[in-house]
Protein backbone atom coordinates (compact mmCIF):
# COMPACT_ATOMS: atom_id res chain seq x y z
CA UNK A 1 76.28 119.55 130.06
CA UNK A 2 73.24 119.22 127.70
CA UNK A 3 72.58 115.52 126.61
CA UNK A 4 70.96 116.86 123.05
CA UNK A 5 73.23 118.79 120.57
CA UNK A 6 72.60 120.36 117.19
CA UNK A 7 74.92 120.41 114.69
CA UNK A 8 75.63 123.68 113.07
CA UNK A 9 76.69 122.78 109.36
CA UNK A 10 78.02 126.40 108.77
CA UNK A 11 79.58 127.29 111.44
CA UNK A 12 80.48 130.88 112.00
CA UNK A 13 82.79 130.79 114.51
CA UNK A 14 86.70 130.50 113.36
CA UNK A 15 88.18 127.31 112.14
CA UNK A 16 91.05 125.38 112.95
CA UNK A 17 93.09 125.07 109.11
CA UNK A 18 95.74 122.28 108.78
CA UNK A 19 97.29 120.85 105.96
CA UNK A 20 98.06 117.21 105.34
CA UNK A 21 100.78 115.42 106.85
CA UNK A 22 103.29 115.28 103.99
CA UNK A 23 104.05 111.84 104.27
CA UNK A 24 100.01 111.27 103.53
CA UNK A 25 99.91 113.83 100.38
CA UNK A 26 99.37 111.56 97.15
CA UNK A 27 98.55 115.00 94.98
CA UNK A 28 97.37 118.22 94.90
CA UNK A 29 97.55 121.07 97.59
CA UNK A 30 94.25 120.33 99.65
CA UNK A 31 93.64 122.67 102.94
CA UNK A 32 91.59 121.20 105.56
CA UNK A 33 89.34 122.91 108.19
CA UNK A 34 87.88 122.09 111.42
CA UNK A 35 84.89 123.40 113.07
CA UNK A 36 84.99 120.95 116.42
CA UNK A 37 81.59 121.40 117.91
CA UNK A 38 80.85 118.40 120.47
CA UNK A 39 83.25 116.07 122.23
CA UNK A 40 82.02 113.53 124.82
CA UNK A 41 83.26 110.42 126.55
CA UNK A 42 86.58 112.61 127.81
CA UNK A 43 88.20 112.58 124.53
CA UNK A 44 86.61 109.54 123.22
CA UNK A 45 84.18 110.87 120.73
CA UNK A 46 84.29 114.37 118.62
CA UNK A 47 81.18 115.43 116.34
CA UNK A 48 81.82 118.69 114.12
CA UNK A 49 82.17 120.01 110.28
CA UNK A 50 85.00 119.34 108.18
CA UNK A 51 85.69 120.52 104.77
CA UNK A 52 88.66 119.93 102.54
CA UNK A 53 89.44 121.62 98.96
CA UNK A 54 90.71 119.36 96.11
CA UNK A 55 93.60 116.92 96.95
CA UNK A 56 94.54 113.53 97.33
CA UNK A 57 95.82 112.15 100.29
CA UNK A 58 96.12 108.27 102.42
CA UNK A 59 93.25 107.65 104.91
CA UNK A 60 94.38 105.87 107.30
CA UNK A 61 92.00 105.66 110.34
CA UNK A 62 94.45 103.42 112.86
CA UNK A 63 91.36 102.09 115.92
CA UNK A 64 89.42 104.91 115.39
CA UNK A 65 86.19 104.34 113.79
CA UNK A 66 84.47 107.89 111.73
CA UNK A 67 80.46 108.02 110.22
CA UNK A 68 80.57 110.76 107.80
CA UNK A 69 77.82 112.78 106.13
CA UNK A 70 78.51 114.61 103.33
CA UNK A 71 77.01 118.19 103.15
CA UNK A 72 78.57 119.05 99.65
CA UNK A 73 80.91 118.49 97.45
CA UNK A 74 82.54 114.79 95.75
CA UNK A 75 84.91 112.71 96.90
CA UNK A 76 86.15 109.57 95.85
CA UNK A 77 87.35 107.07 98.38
CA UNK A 78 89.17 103.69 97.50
CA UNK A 79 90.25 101.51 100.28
CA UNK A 80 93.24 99.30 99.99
CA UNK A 81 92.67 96.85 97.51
CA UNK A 82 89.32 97.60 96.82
CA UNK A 83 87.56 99.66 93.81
CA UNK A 84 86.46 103.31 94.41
CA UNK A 85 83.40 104.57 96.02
CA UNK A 86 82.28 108.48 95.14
CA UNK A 87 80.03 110.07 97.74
CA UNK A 88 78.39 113.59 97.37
CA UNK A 89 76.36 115.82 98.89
CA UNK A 90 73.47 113.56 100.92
CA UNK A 91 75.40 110.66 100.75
CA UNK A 92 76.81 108.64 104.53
CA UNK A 93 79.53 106.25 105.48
CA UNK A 94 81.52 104.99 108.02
CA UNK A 95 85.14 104.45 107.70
CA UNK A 96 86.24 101.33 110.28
CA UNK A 97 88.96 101.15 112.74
CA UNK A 98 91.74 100.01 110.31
CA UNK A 99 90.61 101.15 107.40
CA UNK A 100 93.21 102.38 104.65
CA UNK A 101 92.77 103.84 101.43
CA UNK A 102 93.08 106.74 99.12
CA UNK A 103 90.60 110.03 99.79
CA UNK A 104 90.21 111.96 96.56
CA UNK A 105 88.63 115.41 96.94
CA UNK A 106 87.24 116.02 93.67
CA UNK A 107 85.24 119.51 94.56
CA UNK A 108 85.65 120.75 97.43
CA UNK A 109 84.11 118.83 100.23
CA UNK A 110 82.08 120.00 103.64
CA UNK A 111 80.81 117.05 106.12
CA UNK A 112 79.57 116.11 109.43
CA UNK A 113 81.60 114.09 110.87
CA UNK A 114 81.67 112.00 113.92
CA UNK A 115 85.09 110.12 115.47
CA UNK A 116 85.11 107.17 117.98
CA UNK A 117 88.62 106.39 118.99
CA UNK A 118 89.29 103.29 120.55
């Protein structure tokens, strides 16, 4: 297994599409897809591209801790109790083990994203 990976930020290869849980749908019809491209530490840690189109759904990351890095797009993301943060394309964060808040897809978004689970 190589130790050095490249991320491919347009994949060619066929997603996975899923929609969001209903019970996490605030508004909107957003479709998600998944283009899984690394996972290491067993299951620990997944690296890939996901893109969403316009929605708004709860994020609620549980222990896992996610760096994103937005490729294009705008979304607005306000955590519990707190004011609202709008990324675009260039922008990075990192959403916390425990963090909960409100993901608006404003255009249609496409990011790297990398998952630590606890």
């Amino acid at each position: 297994m190589p130790l050095l990976k490249t991320i491919d930020p347009n994949p060619t290869s066929a997603p996975r599409e899923n929609l969001p849980l209903p019970e996490r749908l605030i508004s909107g019809n957003p479709e998600f897809k998944t283009w899984a491209q690394d996972v290491a530490r067993g299951e620990m840690i997944h690296t890939g591209i996901w893109e969403a189109t316009p929605g708004v759904t709860r994020s609620i990351k549980g222990e896992t801790f996610e760096f994103c890095h937005i490729l294009s797009g705008v979304v607005e993301i306000t955590p519990e109790g707190g004011d609202p943060v709008v990324y675009k394309a260039g922008d990075s964060f990192v959403m916390k083990p425990g963090f909960i808040g409100v993901w608006k897809t404003i255009e249609t978004v496409r990011k790297i994203y990398v998952t630590v689970m606890a």
